[in-house]
Protein backbone atom coordinates (compact mmCIF):
# COMPACT_ATOMS: atom_id res chain seq x y z
CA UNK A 1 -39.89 73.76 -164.47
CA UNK A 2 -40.91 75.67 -167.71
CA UNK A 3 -39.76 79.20 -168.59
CA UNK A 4 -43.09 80.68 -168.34
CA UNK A 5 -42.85 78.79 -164.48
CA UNK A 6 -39.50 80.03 -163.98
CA UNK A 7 -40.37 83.69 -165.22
CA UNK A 8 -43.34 83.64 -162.96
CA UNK A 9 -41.91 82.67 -159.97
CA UNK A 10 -39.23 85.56 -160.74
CA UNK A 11 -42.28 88.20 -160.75
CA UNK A 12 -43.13 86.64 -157.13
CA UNK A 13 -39.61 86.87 -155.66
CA UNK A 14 -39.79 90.94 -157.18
CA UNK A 15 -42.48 90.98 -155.36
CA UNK A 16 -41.54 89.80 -152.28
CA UNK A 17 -38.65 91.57 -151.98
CA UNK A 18 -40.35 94.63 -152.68
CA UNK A 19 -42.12 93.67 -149.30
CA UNK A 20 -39.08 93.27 -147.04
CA UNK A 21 -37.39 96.21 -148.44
CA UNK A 22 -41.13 98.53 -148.48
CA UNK A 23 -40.70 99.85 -151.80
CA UNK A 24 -42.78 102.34 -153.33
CA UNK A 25 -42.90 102.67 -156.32
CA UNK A 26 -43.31 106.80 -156.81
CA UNK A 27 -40.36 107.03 -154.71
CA UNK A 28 -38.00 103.95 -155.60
CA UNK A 29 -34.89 105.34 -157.78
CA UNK A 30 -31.11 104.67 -157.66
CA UNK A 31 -30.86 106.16 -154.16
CA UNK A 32 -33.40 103.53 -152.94
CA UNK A 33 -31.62 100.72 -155.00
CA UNK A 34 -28.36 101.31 -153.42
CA UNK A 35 -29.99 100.95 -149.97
CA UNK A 36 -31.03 97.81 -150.91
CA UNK A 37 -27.71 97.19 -152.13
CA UNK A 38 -26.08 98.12 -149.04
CA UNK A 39 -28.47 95.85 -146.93
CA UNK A 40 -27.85 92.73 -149.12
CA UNK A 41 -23.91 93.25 -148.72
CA UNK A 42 -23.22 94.21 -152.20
CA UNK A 43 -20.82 96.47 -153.78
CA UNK A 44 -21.00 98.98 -156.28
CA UNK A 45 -19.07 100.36 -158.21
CA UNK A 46 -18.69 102.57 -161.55
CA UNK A 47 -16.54 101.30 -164.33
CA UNK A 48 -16.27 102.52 -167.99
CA UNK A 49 -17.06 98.85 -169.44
CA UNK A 50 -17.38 98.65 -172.92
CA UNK A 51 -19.97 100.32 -175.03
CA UNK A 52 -22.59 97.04 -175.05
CA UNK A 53 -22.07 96.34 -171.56
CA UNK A 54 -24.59 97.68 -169.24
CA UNK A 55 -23.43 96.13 -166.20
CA UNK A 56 -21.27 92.83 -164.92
CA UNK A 57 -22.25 90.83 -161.59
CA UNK A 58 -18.81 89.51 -159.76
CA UNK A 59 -18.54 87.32 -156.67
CA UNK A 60 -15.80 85.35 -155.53
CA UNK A 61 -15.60 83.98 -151.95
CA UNK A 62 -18.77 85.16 -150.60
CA UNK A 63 -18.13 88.36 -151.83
CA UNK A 64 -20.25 89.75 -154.49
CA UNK A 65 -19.91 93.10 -156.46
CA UNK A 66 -22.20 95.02 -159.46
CA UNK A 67 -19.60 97.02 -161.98
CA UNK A 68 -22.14 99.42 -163.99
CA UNK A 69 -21.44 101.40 -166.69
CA UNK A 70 -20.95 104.63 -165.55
CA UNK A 71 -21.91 106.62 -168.29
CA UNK A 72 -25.58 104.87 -168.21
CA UNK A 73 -28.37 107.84 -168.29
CA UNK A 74 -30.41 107.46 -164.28
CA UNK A 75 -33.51 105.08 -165.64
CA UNK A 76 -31.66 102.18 -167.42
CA UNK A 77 -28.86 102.50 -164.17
CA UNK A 78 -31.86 101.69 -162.13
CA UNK A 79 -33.32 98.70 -164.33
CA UNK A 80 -29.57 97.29 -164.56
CA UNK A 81 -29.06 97.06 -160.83
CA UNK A 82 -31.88 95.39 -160.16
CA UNK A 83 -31.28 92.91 -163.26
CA UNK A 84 -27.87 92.11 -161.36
CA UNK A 85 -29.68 91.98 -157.67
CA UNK A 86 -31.62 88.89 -159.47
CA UNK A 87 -28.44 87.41 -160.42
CA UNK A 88 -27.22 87.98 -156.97
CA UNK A 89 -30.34 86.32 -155.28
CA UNK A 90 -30.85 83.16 -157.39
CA UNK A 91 -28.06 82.74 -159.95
CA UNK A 92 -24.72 82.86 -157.29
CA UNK A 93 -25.11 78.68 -157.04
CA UNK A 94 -24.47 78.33 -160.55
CA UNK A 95 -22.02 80.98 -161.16
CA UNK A 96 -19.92 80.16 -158.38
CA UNK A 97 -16.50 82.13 -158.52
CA UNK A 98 -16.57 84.11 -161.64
CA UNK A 99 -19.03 86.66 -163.06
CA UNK A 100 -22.03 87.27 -164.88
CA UNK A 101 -21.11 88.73 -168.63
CA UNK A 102 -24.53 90.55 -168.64
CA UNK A 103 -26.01 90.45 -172.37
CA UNK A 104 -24.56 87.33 -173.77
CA UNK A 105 -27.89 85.99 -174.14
CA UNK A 106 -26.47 83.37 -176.69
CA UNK A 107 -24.83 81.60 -173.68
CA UNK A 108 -27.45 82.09 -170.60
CA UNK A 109 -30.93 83.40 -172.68
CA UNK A 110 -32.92 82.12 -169.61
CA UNK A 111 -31.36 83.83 -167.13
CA UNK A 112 -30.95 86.77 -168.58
CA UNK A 113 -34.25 87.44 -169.51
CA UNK A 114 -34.90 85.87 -166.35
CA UNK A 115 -33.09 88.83 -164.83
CA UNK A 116 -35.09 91.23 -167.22
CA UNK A 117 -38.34 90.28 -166.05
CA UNK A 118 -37.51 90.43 -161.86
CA UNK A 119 -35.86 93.89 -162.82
CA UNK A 120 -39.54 95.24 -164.62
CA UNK A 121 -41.76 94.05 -161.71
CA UNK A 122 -39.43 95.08 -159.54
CA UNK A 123 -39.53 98.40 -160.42
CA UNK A 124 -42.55 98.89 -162.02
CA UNK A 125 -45.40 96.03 -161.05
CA UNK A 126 -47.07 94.89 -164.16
CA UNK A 127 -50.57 95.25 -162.07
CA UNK A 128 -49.46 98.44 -161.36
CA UNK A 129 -49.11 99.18 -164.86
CA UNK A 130 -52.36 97.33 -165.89
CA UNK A 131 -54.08 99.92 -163.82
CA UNK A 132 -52.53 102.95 -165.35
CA UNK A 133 -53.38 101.53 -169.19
CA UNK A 134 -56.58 101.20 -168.55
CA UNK A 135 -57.31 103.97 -166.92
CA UNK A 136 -56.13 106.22 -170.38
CA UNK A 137 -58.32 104.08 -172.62
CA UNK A 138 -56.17 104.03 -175.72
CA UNK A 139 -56.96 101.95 -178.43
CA UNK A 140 -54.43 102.29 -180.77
CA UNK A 141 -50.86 103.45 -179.34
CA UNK A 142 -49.09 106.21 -180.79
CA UNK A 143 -45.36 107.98 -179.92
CA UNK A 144 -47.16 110.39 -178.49
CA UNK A 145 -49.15 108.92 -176.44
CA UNK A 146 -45.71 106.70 -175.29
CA UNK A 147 -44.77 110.14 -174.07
CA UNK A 148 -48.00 111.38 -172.26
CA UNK A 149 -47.78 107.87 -170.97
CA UNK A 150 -43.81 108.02 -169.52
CA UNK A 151 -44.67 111.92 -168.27
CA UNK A 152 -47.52 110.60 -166.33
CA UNK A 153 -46.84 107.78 -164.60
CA UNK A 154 -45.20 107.73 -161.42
CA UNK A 155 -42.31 105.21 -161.90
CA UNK A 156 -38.43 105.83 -163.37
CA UNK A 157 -38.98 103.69 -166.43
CA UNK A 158 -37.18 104.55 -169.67
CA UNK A 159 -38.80 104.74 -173.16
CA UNK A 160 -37.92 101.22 -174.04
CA UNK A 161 -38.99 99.82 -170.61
CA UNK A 162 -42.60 101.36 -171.87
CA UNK A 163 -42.67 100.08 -175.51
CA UNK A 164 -41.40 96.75 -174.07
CA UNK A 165 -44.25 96.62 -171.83
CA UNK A 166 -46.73 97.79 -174.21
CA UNK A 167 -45.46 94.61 -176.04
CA UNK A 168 -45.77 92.08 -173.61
CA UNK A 169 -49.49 93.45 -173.16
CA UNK A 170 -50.25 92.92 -176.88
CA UNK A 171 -50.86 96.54 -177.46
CA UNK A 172 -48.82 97.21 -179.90
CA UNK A 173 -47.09 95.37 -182.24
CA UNK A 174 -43.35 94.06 -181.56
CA UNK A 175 -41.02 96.80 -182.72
CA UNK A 176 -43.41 98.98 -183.63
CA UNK A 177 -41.60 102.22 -182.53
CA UNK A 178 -38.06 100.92 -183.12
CA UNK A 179 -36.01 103.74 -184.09
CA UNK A 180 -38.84 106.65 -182.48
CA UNK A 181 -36.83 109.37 -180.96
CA UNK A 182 -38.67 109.96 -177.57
CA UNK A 183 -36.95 112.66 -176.25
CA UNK A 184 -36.55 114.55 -179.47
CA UNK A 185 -40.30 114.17 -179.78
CA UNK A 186 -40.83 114.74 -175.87
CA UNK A 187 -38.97 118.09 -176.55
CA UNK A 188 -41.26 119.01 -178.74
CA UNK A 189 -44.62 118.32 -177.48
CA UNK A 190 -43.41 119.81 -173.80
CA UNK A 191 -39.97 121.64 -174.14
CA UNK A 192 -36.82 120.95 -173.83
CA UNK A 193 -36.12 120.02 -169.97
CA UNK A 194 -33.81 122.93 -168.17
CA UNK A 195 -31.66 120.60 -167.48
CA UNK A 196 -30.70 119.40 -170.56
CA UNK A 197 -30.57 122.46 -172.24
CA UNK A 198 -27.86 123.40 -169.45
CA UNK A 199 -25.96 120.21 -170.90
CA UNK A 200 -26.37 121.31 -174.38
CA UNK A 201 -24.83 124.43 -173.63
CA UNK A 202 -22.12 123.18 -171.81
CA UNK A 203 -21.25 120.70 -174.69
CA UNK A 204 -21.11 123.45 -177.20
């Protein structure tokens, strides 16, 4: 089977699973995931892993657990527990007792990209998202428009979930708003959110 094979069938089984477990996606967030979680028999729990790691899958003896970084801001806690629910429905066979070192793409590229693309449709169909470009009609992206874009649509997707996508669509070049600063720019085209102004006092 060829990657492009591999990462279709991947799309299918997000998908599917999305069936059995009636996701929606307007309403599907971290609250949802650990449902899902719960129903599948895995654990979670919230460790302070180092700084690169996002999130670890574990099983041993039938057992199988998710450690995620429990400093991780709400969206990219969502996309990393469902990148680890792939690895927990296709990848246990080959991992057998030991664990997942989510990130080390130098040692297990196909999977975890693999686990990168079930996460995306998972959460956020790419038809789904088809729909939503072409209904706004823009021909040539621009930060803001990333941020009308994120505002308006109904999933939890983070800022690099969007440009990634947006990439994979071919409509706009590969890296083209590396180093953008969404929410500094969100801030000022809508105001700062009340909630994290009440963090920015408390950190003072």
């Amino acid at each position: 089977m060829g990657r492009s094979d591999y990462y279709n069938d991947l799309k299918a089984l997000a998908r599917e699973k999305r069936a059995l477990h009636n996701v929606s996606t307007s309403r599907f967030g971290l609250r949802e995931a650990r449902q899902i979680y719960k129903a599948e028999g895995i654990r979670i729990d919230l460790w302070r892993l180092p700084y690169k790691i996002k999130a670890l899958y574990m099983c041993a003896d039938g057992d199988s657990t998710v450690a995620i970084q429990k400093s991780l801001p709400d969206e990219p806690k969502l996309f990393a527990l469902m990148h680890e629910y792939k690895h927990h429905l296709t990848d246990r066979a080959v991992l057998g007792n030991g664990f997942i070192h989510c990130g080390d793409y130098n040692a297990n590229q196909e999977i975890e990209v693999g686990a990168e693309v079930f996460a995306a449709e998972f959460i956020y169909p790419e038809s789904e998202f088809a729909i939503e470009v072409q209904r706004l009609n823009i021909s040539t992206w621009k930060a803001e428009d990333v941020v009308r874009f994120k505002r308006g649509c109904q999933s939890k997707v983070s800022y690099t979930f969007i440009c990634k996508r947006l990439e994979w669509f071919g409509l706009i070049p590969s890296g083209k708003f590396v180093g953008t600063q969404f929410q500094k720019l969100e801030g000022q085209m809508f105001g700062v959110p009340f909630y994290r102004r009440r963090q920015t006092a408390r950190a003072r």
